[in-house]
C-alpha atoms as a PDB file:
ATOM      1  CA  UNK A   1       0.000   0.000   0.000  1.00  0.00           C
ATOM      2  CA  UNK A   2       1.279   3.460  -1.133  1.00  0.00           C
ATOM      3  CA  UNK A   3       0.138   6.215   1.179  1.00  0.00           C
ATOM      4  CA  UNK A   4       2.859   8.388   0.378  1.00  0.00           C
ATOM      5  CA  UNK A   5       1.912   9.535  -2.885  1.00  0.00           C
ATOM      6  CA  UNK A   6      -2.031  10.152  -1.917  1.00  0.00           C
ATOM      7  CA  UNK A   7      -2.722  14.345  -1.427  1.00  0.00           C
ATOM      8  CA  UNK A   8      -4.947  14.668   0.416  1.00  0.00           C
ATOM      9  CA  UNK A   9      -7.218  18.382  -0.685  1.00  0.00           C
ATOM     10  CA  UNK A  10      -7.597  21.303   2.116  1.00  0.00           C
ATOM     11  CA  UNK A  11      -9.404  24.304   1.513  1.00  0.00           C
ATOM     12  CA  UNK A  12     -11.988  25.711  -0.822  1.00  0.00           C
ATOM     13  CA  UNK A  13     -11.960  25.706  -4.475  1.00  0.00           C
ATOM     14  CA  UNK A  14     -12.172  29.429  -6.200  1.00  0.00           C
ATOM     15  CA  UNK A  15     -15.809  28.053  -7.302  1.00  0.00           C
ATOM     16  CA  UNK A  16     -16.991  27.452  -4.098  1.00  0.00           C
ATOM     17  CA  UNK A  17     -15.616  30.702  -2.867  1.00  0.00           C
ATOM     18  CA  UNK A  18     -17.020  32.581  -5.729  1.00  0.00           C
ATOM     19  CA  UNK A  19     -20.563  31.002  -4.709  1.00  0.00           C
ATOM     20  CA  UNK A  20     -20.514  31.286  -1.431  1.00  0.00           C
ATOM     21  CA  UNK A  21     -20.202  35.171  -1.835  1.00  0.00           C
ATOM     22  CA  UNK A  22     -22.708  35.516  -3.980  1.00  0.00           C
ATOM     23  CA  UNK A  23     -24.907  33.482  -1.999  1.00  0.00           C
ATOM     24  CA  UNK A  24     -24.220  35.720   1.235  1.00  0.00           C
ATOM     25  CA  UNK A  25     -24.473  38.857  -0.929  1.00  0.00           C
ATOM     26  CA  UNK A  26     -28.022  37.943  -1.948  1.00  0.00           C
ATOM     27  CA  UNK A  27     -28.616  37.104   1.570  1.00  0.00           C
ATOM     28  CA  UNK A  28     -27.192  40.395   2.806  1.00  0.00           C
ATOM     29  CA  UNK A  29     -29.501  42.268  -0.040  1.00  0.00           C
ATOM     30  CA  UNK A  30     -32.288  40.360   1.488  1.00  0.00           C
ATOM     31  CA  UNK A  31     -32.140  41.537   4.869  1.00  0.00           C
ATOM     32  CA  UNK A  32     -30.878  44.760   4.549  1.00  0.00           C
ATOM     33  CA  UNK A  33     -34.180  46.758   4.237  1.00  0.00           C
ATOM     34  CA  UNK A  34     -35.634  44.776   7.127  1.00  0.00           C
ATOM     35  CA  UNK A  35     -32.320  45.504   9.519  1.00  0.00           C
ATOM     36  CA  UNK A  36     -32.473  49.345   8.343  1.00  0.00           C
ATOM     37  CA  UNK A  37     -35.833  49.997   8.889  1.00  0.00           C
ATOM     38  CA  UNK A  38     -36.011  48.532  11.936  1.00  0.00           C
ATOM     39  CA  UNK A  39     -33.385  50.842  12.498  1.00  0.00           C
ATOM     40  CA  UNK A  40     -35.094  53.710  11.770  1.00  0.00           C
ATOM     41  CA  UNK A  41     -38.006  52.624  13.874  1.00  0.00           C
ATOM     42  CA  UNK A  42     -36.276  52.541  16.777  1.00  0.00           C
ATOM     43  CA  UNK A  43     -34.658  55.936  16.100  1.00  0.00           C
ATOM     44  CA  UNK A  44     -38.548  57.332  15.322  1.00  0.00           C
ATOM     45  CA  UNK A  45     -39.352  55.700  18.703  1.00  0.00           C
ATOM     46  CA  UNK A  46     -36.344  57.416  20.435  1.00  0.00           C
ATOM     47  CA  UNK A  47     -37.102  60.346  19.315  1.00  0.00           C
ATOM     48  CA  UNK A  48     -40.356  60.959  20.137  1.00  0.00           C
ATOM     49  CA  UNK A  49     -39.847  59.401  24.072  1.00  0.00           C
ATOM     50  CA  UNK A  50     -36.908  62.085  24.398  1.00  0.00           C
ATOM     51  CA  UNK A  51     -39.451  64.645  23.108  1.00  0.00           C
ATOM     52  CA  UNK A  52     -42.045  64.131  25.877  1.00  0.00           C
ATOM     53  CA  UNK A  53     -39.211  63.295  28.697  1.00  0.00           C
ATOM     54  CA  UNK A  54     -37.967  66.881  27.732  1.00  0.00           C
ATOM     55  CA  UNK A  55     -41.390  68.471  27.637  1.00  0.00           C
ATOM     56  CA  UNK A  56     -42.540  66.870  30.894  1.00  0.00           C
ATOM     57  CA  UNK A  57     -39.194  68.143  32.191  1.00  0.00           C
ATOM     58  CA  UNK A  58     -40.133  71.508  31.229  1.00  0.00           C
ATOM     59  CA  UNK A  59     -43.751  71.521  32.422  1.00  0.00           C
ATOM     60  CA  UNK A  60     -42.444  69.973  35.548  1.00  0.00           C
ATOM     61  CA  UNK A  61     -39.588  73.234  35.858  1.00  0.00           C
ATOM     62  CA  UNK A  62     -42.425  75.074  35.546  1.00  0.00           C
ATOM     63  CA  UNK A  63     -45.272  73.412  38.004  1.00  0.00           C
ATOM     64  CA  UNK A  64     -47.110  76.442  38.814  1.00  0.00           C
ATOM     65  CA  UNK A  65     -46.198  79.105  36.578  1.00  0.00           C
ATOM     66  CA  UNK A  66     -46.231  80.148  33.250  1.00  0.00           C
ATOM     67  CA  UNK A  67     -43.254  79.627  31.019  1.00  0.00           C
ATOM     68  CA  UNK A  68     -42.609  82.260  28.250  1.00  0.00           C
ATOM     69  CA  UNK A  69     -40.950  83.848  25.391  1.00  0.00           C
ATOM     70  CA  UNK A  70     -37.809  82.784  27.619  1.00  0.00           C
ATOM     71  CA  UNK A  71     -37.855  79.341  26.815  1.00  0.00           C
ATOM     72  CA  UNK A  72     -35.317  78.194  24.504  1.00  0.00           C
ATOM     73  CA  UNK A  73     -32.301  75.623  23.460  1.00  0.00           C
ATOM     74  CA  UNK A  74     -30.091  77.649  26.524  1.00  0.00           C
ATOM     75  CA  UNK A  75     -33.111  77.598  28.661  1.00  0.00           C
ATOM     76  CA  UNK A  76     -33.575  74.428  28.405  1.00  0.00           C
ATOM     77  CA  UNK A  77     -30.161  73.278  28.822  1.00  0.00           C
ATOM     78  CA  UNK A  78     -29.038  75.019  31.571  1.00  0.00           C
ATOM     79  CA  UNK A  79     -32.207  73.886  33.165  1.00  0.00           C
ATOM     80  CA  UNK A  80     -31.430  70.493  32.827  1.00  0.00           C
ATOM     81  CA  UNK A  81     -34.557  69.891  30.973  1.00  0.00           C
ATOM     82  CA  UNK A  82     -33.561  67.973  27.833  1.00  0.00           C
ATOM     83  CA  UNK A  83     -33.647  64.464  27.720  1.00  0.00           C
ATOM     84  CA  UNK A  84     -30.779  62.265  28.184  1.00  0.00           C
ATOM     85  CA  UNK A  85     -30.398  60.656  24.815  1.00  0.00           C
ATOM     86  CA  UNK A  86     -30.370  63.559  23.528  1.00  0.00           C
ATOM     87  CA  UNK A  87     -26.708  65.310  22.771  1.00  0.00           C
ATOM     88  CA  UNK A  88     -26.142  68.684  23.843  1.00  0.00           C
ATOM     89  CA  UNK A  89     -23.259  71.028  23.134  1.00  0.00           C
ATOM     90  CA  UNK A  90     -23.468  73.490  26.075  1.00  0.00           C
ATOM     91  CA  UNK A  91     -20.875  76.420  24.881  1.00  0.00           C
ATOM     92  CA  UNK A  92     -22.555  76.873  21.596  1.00  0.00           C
ATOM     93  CA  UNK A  93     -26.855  75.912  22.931  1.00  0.00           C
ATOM     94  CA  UNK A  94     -27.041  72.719  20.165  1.00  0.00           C
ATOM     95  CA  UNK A  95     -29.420  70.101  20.702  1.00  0.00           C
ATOM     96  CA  UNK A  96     -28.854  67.106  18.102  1.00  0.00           C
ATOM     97  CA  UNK A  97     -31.620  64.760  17.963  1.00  0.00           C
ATOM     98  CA  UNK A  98     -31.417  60.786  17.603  1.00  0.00           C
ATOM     99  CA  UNK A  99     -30.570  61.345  13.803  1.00  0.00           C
ATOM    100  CA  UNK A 100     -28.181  63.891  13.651  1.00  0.00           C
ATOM    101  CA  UNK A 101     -29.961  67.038  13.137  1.00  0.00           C
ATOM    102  CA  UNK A 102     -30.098  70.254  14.996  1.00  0.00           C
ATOM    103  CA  UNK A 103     -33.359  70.955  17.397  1.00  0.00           C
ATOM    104  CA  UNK A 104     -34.627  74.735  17.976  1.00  0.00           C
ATOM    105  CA  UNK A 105     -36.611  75.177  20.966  1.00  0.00           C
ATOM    106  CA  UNK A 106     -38.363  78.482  20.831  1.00  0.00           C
ATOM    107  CA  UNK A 107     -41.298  79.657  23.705  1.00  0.00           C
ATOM    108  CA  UNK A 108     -43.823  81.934  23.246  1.00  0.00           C
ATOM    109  CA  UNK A 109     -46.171  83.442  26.047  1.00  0.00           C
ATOM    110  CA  UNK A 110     -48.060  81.675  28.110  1.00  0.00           C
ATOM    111  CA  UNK A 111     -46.682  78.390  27.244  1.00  0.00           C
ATOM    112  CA  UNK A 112     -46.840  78.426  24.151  1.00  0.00           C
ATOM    113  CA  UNK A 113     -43.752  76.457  22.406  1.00  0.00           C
ATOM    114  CA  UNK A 114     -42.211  75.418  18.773  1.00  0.00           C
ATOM    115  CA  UNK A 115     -40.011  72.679  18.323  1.00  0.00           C
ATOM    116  CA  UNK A 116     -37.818  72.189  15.359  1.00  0.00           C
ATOM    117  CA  UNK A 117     -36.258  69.517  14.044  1.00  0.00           C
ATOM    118  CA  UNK A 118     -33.564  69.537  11.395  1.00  0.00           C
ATOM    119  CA  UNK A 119     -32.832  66.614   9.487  1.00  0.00           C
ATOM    120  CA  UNK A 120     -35.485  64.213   9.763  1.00  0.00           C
ATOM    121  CA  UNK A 121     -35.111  61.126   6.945  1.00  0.00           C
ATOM    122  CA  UNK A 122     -37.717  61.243   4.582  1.00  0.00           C
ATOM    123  CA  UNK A 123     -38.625  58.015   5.118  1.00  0.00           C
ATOM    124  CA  UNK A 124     -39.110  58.419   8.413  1.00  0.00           C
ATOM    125  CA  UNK A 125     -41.295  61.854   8.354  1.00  0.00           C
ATOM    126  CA  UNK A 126     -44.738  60.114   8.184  1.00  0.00           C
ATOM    127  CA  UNK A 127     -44.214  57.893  11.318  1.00  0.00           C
ATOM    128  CA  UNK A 128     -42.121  60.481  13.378  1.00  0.00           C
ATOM    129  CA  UNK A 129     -45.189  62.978  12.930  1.00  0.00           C
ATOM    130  CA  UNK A 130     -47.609  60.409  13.481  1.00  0.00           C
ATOM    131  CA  UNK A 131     -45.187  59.098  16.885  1.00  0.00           C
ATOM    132  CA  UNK A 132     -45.421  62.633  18.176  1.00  0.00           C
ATOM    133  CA  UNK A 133     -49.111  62.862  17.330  1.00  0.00           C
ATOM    134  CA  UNK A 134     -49.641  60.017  20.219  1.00  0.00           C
ATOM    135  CA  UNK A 135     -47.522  62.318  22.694  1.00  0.00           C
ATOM    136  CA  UNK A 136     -50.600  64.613  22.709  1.00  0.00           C
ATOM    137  CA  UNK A 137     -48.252  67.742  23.233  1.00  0.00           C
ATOM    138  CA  UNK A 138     -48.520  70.173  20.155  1.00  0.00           C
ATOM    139  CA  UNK A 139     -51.536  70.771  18.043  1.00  0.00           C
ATOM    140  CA  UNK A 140     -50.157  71.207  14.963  1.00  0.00           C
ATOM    141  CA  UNK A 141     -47.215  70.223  13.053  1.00  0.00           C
ATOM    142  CA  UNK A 142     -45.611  71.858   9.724  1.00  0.00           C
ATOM    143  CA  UNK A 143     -44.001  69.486   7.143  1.00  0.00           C
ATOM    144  CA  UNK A 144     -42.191  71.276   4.506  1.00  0.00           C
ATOM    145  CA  UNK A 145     -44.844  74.163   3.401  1.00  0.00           C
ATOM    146  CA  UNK A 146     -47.853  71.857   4.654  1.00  0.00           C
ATOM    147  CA  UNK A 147     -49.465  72.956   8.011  1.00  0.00           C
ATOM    148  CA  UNK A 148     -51.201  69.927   9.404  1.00  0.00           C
ATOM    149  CA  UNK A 149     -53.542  69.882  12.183  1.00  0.00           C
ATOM    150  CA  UNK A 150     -53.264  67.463  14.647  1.00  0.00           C
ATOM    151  CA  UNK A 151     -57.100  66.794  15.408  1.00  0.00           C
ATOM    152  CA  UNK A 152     -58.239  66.964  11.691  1.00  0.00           C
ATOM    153  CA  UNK A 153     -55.590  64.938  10.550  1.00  0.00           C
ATOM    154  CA  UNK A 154     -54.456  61.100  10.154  1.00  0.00           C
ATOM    155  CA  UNK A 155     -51.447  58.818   8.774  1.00  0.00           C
ATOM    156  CA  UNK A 156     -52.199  59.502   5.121  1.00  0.00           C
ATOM    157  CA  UNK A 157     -51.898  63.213   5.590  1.00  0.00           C
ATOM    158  CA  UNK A 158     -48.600  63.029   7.241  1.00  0.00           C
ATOM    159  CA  UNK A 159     -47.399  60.400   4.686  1.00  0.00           C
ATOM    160  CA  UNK A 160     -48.696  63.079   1.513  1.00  0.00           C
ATOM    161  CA  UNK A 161     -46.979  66.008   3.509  1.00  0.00           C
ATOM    162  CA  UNK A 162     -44.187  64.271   3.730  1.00  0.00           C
ATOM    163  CA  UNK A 163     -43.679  63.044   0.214  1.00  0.00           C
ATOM    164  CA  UNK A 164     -44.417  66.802  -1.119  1.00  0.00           C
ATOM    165  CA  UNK A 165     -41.920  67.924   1.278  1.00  0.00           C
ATOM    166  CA  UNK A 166     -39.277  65.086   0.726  1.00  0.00           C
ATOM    167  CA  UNK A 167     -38.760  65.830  -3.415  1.00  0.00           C
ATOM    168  CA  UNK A 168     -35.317  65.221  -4.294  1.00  0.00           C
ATOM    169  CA  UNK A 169     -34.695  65.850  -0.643  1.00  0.00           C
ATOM    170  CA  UNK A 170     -33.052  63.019   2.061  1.00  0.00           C
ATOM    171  CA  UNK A 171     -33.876  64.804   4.853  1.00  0.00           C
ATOM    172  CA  UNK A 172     -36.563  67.456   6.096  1.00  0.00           C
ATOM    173  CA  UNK A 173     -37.417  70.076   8.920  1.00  0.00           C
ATOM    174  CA  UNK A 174     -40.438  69.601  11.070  1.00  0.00           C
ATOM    175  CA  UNK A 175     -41.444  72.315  13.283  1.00  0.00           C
ATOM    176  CA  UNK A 176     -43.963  71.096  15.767  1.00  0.00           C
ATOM    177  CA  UNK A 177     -46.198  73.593  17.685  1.00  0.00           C
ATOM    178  CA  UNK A 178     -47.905  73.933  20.657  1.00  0.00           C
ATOM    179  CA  UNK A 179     -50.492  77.207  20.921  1.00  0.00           C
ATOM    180  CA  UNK A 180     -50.634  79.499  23.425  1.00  0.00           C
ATOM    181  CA  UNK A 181     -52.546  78.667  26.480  1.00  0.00           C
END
């Protein structure tokens, strides 16, 4: 018997490489939407929680008295008032929100109060406004050039504000607004 001779093959053909990429690829392709917007559902969620911690954090400040014109990014941040997942740049009053874009926090008398945010995905405009909608804290919401009002409104009129809005666009504005008391 002549074992000396017999090779014996290790590894992985080129082939089999070749396949096997293409076969994780597709699989990767697959998945990819499902991963990312479950992504962005989480961020949407996020969002809007750190948006009612920071307003209950403000009515809270404010128990028995009426905020005002006062009330603004440094107001809020030196009063320790915006949520933690939130990040905040002190020295310069910048509030970024969960996806990257810069909130304005603006009060007007008697407790009244916009809130803008800057960079909002397109894809995500429709259920953000809708997520903040639940919150029951502003009355009306501005997508774009579309003023929306919160109690005559539903999920297709966000998602058709949005789209008008969105364009060519990635990313939108969204000022949300409470009225004056």
């Amino acid at each position: 018997m002549n074992t000396g001779n017999a090779k014996k093959q290790g590894g992985f053909t080129l082939i089999e490489i070749v396949v096997g990429l293409i076969i994780f690829g597709v699989i990767a392709a697959a998945l990819s939407p499902i991963l990312f917007g479950a992504k962005d559902d989480t961020l949407v969620s996020t969002e809007a929680t750190a948006m009612s911690r920071s307003f209950t954090n403000l009515t809270s400040r404010y128990d028995n008295e009426a905020w005002d014109s006062n009330i603004d990014n440094e107001e809020m941040i030196d009063g320790r008032m915006i949520a933690e997942s939130y990040k905040v740049i002190p020295a310069t009053n910048t509030i970024y929100n969960q996806f990257g874009g810069e909130i304005t926090i603006e009060g007007v008398d008697f407790n009244g109060l916009t809130w803008t945010s800057e960079k909002i995905p397109a894809d995500s405009c429709a259920a953000m406004v809708a997520e903040v909608k639940n919150l029951t804290i502003f009355e009306e919401v501005t997508v774009g050039s579309t003023d929306l009002q919160y109690s005559s409104t539903g999920n297709a009129d966000y998602t058709a504000a949005c789209e008008t809005a969105a364009g060519s666009t990635d990313n939108l504005t969204i000022v949300w607004t409470k009225e004056e008391a």
